[in-house]
Protein backbone atom coordinates (compact mmCIF):
# COMPACT_ATOMS: atom_id res chain seq x y z
CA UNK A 1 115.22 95.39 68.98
CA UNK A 2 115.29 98.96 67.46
CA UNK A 3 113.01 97.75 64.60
CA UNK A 4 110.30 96.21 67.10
CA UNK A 5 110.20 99.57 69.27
CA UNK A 6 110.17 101.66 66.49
CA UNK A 7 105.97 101.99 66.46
CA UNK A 8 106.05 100.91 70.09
CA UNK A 9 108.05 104.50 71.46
CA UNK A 10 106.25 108.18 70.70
CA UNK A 11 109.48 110.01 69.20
CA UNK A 12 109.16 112.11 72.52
CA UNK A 13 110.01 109.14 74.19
CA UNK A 14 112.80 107.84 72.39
CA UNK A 15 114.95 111.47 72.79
CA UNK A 16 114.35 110.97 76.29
CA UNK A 17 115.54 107.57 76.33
CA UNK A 18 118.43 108.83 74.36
CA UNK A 19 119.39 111.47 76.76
CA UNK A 20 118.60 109.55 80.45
CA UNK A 21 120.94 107.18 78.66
CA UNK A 22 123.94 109.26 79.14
CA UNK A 23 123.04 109.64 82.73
CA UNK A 24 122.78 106.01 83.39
CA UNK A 25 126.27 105.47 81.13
CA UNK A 26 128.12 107.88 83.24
CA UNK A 27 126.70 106.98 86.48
CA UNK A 28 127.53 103.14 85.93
CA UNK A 29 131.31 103.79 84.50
CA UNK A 30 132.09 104.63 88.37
CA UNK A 31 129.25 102.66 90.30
CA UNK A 32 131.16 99.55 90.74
CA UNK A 33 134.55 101.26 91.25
CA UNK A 34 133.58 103.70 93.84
CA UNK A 35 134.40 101.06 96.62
CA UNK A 36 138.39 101.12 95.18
CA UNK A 37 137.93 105.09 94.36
CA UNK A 38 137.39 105.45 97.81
CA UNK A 39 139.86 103.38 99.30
CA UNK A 40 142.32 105.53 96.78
CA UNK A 41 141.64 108.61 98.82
CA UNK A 42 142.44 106.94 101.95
CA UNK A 43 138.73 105.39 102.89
CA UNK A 44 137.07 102.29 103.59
CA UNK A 45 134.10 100.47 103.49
CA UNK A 46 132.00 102.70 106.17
CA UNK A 47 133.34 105.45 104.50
CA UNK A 48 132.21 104.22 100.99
CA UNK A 49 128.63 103.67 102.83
CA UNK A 50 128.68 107.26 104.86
CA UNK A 51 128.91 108.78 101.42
CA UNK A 52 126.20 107.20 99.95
CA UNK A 53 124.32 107.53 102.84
CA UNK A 54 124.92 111.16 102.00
CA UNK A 55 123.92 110.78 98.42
CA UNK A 56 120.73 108.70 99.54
CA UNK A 57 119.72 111.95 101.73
CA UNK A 58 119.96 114.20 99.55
CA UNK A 59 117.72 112.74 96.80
CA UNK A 60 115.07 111.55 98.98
CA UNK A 61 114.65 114.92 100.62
CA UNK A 62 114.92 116.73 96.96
CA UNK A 63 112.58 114.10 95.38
CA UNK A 64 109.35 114.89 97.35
CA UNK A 65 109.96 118.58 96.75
CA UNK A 66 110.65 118.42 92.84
CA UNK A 67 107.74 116.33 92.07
CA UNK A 68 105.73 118.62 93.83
CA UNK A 69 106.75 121.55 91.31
CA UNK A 70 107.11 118.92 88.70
CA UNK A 71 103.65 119.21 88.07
CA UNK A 72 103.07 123.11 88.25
CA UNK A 73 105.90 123.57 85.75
CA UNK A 74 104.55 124.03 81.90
CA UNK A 75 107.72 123.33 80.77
CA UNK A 76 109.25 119.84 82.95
CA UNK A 77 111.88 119.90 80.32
CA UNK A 78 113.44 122.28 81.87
CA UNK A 79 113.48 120.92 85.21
CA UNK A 80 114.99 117.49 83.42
CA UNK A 81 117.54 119.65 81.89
CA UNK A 82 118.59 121.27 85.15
CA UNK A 83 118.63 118.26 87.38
CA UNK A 84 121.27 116.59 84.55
CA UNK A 85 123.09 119.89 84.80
CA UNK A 86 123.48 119.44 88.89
CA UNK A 87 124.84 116.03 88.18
CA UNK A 88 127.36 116.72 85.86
CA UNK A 89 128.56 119.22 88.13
CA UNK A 90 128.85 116.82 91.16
CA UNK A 91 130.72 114.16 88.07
CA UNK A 92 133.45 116.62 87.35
CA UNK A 93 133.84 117.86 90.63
CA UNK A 94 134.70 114.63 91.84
CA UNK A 95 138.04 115.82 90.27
CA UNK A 96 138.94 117.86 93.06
CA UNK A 97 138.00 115.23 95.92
CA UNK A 98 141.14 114.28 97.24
CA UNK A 99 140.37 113.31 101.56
CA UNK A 100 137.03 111.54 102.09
CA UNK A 101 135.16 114.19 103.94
CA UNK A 102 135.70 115.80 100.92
CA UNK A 103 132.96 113.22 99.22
CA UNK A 104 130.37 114.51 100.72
CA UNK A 105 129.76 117.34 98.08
CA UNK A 106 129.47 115.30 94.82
CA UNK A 107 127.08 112.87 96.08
CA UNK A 108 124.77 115.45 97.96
CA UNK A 109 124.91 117.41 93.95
CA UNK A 110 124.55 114.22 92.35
CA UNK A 111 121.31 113.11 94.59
CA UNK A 112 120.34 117.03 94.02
CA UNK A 113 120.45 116.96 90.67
CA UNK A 114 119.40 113.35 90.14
CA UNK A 115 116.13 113.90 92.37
CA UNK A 116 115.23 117.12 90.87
CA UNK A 117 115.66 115.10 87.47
CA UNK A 118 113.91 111.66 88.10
CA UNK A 119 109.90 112.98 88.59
CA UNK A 120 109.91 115.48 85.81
CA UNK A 121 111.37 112.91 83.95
CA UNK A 122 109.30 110.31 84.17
CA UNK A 123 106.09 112.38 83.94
CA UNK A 124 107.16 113.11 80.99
CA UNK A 125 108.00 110.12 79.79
CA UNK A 126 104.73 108.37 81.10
CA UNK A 127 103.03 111.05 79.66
CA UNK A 128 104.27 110.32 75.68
CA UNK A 129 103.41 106.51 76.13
CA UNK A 130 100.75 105.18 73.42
CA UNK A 131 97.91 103.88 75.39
CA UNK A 132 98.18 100.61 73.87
CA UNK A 133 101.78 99.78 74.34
CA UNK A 134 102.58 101.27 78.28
CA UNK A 135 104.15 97.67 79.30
CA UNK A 136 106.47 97.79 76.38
CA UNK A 137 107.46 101.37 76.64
CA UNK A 138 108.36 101.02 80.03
CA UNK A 139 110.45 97.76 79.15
CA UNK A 140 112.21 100.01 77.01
CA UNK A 141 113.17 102.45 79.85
CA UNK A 142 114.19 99.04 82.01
CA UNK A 143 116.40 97.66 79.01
CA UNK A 144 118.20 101.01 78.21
CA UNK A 145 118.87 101.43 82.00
CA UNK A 146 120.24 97.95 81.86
CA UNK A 147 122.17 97.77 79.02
CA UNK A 148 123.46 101.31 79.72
CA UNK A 149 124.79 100.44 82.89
CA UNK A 150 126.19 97.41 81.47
CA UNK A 151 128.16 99.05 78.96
CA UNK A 152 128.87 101.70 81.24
CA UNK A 153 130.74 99.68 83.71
CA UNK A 154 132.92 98.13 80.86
CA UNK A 155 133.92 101.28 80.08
CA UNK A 156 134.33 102.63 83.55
CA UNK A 157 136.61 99.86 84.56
CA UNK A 158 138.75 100.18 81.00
CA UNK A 159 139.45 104.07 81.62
CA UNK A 160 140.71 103.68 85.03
CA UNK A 161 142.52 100.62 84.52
CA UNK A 162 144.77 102.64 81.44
CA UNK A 163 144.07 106.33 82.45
CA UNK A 164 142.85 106.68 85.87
CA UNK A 165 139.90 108.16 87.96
CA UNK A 166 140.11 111.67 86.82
CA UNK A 167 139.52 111.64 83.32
CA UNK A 168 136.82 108.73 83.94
CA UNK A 169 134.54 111.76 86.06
CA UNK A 170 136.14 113.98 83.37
CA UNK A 171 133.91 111.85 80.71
CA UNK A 172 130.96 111.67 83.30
CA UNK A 173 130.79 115.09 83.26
CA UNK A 174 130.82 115.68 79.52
CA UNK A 175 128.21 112.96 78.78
CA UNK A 176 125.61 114.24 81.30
CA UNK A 177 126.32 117.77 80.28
CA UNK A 178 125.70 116.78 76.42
CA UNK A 179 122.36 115.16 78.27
CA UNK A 180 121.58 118.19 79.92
CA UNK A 181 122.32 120.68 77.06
CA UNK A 182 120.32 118.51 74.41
CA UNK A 183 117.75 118.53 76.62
CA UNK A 184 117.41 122.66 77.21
CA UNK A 185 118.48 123.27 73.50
CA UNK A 186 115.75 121.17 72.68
CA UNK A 187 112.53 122.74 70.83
CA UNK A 188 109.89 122.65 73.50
CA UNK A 189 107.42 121.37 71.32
CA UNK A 190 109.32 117.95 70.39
CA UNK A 191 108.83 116.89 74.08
């Protein structure tokens, strides 16, 4: 697979894919335990929904805004870099939820951070397709989100079956902070 995207992927658009796939690694190591996370802390089901109601919220409100300065923003990197930042915060501080009102502050950082993220993103990812090749480079985005979140869930499940839930948003954190760092460290000029 690497071999046949290798001319098919800008080398702007392969570090991006490398990055956004930390984000989509860390985000799927808890996505199909957060039903059992919550009913750890003493939740249930409409609890599990409330706070992804509360995550849902939050990202579609930021989402219009950021796109909107998305594209008055020379330098969308640093937007990208910043939204990652947001969501490792609301990863690690996961840590400290321990009552389920208390959920309410990760997932309105992580749709903060994941909306102000997503449209500078993608612009800039759309914008370092080849002409010729658009279908493909976007199948690349689909398979890395795929097979990210595959191996991500693996994962997820194996750390808190052996070590529990707080080093698993421990190793969120660190992955979308690498993400996020990479990203702002990054010489402007190679995205």
């Amino acid at each position: 697979y690497t071999n046949c995207m290798h001319h098919v992927l800008s080398k702007p658009t392969k570090i991006l894919l490398s990055t956004i796939s930390l984000y989509y690694l860390a985000g799927a190591m808890l996505g199909p335990l957060y039903a059992i996370f919550v009913e750890d802390i003493g939740g249930d089901i409409l609890d599990a929904s409330y706070a992804f109601s509360v995550f849902a919220i939050a990202a579609g409100v930021t989402a219009y805004i950021s796109g909107k300065y998305t594209d008055s923003i020379k330098e969308n990197e640093l937007i990208i870099s910043f939204g990652l930042f947001i969501v490792s915060l609301g990863f690690f501080s996961y840590i400290l939820v321990s009552e389920v009102w208390h959920l309410a502050f990760p997932q309105i950082l992580i749709g903060l951070g994941g909306a102000i993220m997503s449209p500078a993103f993608e612009s800039n990812y759309a914008k370092h397709l080849y002409k010729n090749a658009k279908g493909q480079g976007w199948g690349a985005w689909e398979v890395t989100y795929y097979f990210t979140s595959a191996i991500g869930a693996l994962i997820g499940g194996f750390v808190v079956t052996y070590f529990g839930f707080n080093p698993l948003f421990l190793i969120m954190g660190i992955l979308t902070s690498v993400s996020s760092l990479y990203i702002y460290f990054l010489p402007r000029k190679a995205l």
